[in-house]
Protein backbone atom coordinates (compact mmCIF):
# COMPACT_ATOMS: atom_id res chain seq x y z
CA UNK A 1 -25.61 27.05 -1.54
CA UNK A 2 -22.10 27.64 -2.85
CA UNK A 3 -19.52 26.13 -3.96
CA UNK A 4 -18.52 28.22 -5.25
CA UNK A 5 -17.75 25.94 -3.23
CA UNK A 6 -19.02 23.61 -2.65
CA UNK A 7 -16.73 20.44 -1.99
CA UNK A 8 -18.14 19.12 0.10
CA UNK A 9 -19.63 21.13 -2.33
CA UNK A 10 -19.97 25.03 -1.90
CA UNK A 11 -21.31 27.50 -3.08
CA UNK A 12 -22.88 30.87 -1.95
CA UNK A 13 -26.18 31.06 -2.28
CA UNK A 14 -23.77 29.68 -2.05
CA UNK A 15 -21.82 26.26 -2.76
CA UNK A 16 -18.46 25.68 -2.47
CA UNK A 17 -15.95 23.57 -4.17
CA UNK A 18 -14.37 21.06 -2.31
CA UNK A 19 -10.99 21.85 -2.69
CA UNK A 20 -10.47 18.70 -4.57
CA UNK A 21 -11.58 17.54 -7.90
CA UNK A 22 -14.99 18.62 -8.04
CA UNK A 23 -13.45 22.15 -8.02
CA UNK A 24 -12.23 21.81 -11.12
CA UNK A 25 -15.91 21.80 -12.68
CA UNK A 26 -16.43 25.30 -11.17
CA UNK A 27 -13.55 27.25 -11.39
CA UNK A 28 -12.89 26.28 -15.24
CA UNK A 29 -15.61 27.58 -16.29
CA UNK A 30 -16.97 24.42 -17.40
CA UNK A 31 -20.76 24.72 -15.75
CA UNK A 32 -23.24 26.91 -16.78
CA UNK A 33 -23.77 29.31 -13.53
CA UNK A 34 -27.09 30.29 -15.17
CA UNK A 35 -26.33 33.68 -14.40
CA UNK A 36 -29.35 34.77 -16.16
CA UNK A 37 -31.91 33.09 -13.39
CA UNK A 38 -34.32 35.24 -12.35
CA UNK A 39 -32.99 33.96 -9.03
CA UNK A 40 -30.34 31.64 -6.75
CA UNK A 41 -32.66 29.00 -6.64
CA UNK A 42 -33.06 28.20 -10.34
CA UNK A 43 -29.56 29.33 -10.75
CA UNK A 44 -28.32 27.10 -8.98
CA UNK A 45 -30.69 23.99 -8.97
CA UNK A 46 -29.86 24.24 -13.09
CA UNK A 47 -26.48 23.86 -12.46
CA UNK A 48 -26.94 20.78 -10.15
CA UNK A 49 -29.64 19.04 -12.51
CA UNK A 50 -26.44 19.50 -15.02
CA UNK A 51 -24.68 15.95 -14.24
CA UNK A 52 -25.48 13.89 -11.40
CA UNK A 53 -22.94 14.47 -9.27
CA UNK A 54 -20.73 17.92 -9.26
CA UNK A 55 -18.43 17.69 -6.77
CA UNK A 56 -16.36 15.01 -5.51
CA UNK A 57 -17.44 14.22 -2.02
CA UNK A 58 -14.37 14.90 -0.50
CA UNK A 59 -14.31 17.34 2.18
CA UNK A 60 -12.48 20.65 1.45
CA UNK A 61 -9.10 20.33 2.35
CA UNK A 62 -8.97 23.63 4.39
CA UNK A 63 -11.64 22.65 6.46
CA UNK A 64 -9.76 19.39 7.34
CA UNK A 65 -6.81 21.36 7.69
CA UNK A 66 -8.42 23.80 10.22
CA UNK A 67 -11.33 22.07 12.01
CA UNK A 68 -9.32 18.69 12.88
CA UNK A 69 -7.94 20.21 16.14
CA UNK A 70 -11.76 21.93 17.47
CA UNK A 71 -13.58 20.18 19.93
CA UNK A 72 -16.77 19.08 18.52
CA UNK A 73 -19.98 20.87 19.49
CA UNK A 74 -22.81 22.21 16.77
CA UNK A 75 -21.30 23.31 13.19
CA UNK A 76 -22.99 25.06 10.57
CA UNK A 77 -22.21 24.48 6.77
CA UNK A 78 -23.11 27.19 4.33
CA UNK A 79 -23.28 26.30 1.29
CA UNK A 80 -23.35 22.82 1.75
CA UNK A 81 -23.82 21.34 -1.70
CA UNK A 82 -24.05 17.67 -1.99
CA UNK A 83 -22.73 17.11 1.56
CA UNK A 84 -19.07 16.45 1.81
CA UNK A 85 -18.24 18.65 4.56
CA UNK A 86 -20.86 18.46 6.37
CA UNK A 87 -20.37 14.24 6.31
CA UNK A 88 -17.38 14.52 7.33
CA UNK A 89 -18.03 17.22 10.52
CA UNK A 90 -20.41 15.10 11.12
CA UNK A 91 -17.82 11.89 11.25
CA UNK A 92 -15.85 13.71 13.73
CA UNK A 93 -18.62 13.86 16.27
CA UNK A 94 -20.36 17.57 15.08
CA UNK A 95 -23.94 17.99 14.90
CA UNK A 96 -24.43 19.65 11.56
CA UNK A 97 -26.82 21.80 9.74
CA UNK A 98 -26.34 21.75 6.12
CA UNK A 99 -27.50 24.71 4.46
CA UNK A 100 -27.78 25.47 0.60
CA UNK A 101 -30.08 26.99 -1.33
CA UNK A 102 -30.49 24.12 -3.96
CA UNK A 103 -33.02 21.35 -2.89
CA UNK A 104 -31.50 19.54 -5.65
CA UNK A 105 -28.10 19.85 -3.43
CA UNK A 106 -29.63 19.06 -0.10
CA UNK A 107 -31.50 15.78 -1.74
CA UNK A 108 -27.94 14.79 -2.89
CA UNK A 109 -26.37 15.71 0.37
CA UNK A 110 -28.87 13.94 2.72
CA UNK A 111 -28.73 10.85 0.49
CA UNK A 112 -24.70 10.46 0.76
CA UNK A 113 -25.19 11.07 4.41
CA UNK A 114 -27.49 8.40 4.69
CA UNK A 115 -25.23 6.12 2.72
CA UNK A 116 -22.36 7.05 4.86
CA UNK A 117 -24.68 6.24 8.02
CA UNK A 118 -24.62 9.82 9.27
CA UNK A 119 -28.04 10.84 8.51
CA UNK A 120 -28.66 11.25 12.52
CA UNK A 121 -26.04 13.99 12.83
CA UNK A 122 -26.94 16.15 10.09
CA UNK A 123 -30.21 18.28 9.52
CA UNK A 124 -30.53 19.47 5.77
CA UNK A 125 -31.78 23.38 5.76
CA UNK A 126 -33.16 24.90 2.26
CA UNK A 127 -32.47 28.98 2.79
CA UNK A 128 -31.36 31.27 0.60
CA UNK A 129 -28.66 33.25 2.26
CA UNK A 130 -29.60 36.86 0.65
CA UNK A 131 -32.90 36.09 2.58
CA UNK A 132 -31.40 34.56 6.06
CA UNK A 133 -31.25 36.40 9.47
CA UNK A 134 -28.36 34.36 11.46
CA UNK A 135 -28.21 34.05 15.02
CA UNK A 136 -25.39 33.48 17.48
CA UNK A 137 -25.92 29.56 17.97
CA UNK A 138 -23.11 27.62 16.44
CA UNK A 139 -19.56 26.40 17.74
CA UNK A 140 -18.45 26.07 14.61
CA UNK A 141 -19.15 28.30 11.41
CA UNK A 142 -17.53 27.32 8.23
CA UNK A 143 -18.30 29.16 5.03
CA UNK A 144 -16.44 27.85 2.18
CA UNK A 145 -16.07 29.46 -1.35
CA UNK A 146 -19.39 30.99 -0.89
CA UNK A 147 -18.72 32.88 -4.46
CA UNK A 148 -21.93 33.61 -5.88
CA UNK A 149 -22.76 36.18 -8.72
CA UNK A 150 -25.69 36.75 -6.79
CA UNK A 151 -24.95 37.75 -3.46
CA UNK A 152 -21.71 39.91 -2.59
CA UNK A 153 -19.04 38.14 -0.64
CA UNK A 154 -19.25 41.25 1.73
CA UNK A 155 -22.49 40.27 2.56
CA UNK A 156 -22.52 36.14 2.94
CA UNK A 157 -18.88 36.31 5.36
CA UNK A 158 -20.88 38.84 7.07
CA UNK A 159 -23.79 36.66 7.65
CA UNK A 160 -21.84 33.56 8.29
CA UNK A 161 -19.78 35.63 11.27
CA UNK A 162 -22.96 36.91 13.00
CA UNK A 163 -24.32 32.76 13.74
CA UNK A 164 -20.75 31.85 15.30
CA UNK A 165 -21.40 31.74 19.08
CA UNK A 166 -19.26 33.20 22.00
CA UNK A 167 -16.63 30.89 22.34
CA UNK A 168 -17.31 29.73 18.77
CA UNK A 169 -14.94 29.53 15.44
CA UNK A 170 -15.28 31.51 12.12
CA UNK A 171 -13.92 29.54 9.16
CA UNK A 172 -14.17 31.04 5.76
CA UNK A 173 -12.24 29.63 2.91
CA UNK A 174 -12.41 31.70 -0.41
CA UNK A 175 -10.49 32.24 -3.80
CA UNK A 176 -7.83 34.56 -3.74
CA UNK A 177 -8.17 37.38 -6.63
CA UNK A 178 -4.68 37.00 -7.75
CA UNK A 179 -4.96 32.89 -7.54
CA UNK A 180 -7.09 31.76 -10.23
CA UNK A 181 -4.95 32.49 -13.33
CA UNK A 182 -5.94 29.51 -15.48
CA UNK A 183 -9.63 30.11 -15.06
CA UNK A 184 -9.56 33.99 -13.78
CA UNK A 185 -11.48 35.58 -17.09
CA UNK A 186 -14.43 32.82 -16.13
CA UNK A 187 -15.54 35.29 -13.36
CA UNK A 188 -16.56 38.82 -12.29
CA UNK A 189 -13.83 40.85 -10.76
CA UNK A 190 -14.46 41.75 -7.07
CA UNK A 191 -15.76 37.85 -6.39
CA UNK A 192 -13.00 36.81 -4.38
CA UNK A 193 -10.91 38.34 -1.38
CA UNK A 194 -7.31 38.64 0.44
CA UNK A 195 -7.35 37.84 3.55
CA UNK A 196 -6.81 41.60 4.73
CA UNK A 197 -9.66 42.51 2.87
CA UNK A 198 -12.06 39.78 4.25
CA UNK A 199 -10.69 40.55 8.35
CA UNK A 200 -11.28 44.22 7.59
CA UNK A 201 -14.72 43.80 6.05
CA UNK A 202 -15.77 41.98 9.16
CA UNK A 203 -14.23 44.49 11.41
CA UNK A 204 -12.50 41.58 13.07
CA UNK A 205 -9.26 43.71 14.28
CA UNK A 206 -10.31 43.76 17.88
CA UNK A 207 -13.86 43.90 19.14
CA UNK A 208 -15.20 40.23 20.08
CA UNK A 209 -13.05 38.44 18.05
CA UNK A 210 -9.50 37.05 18.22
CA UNK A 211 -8.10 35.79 14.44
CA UNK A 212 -6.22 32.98 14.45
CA UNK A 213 -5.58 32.02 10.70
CA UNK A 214 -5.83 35.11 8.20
CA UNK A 215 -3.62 33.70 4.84
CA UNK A 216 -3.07 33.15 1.61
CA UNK A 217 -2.64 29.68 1.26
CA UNK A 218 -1.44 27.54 -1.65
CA UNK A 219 -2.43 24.17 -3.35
CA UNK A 220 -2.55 22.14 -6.13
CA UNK A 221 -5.05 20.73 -8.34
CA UNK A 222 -5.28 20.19 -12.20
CA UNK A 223 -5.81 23.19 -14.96
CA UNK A 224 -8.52 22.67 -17.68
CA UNK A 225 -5.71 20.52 -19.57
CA UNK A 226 -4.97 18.18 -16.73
CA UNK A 227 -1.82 19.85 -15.69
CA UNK A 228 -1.30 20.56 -12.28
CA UNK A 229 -1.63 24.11 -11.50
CA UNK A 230 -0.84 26.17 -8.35
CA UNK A 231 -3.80 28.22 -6.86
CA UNK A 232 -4.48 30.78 -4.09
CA UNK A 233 -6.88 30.22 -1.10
CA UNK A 234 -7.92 32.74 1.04
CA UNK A 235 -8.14 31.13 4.80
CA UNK A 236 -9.15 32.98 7.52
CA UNK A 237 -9.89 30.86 10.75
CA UNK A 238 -11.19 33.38 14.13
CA UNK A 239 -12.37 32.82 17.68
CA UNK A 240 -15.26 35.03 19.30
CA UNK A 241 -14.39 35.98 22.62
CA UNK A 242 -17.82 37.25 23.64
């Protein structure tokens, strides 16, 4: 689903971008979206079938950042891509479901779990997120660069907030708007989110939840030349009280 992120692979309809070199792929520009799909799962199936493997395998580096202090209890991964995240939630004792809406993604992601010999911790879920009703169930909800030119961002933090249970944590990781300068004209404006504009979306000021992370964070990685280039993540890490 996205990765738009996918790193562990990302994106929204999501995938996500790992955070680490496989992001490169997607926020140059350098894959074909197949914005022209008559719907996310070609869209994003054609962009898998594209090499055979898109993202690097690493887990995104937010999500290490941010999840290595929970106690570990049932996790959900939207936008799972080929698996990285949700291999390595699953190699700090989580019990995982992987969701994306790619099967080409979750074949990918269930083999590299198998090959890491945590197949046992980590059931692979096809759903298209435009099309999902969450429930409450999961200790651990981490959406990460679910950017899709599909489905609004509004609408997948949204979804990803309503299946975090009471006691539970909210993750999302997204691009900043004013982050992405080397690859910014590569995608639609009103894709990506501050973190003021993501906690206020959610309605998170109060009511169940209590925010714990809500940043812009900074890192590194390489621009389409092989520089290194400084980009803006959006982190926002909440508890729900109830």
């Amino acid at each position: 689903m996205a990765e738009h992120t996918h790193d562990g692979g990302t994106h929204q309809h999501a995938h996500t971008h790992d955070g680490g070199t496989h992001q490169a792929s997607d926020q140059q520009g350098r894959l074909n979206l197949h914005e022209d799909a008559d719907n996310a799962v070609d869209m994003w199936d054609g962009m898998y079938r594209e090499r055979p493997k898109i993202w690097s395998g690493n887990p995104n580096p937010q999500l290490v950042a941010e999840a290595a202090g929970l106690k570990p209890g049932t996790a959900l991964d939207l936008g799972c891509g080929e698996g990285g995240d949700a291999i390595w939630l699953a190699r700090q004792g989580w019990t995982v479901t992987a969701m994306d809406v790619s099967a080409v993604a979750l074949e990918r992601g269930a083999d590299h779990a198998a090959q890491s010999g945590q197949q046992d911790s980590i059931t692979w879920q096809q759903q298209d997120l435009a099309d999902w009703t969450p429930e409450p169930a999961f200790d651990l909800v981490s959406a990460q660069f679910l950017h899709s030119p599909l489905l609004p961002w509004r609408d997948s933090t949204a979804k990803a907030a309503a299946a975090v249970a009471p006691g539970g944590t909210l993750l999302i990781v997204g691009h900043h708007p004013h982050g992405l300068a080397p690859w910014g004209h590569h995608h639609a404006p009103g894709m990506f989110f501050t973190p003021d504009e993501l906690a206020e979306a959610l309605g998170l000021e109060g009511g169940p939840w209590s925010v714990d992370v809500a940043e812009a964070r900074q890192r590194t990685i390489d621009d389409p030349d092989g520089n290194p280039a400084t980009i803006l993540d959006t982190v926002l890490r909440a508890t729900r009280r109830h």
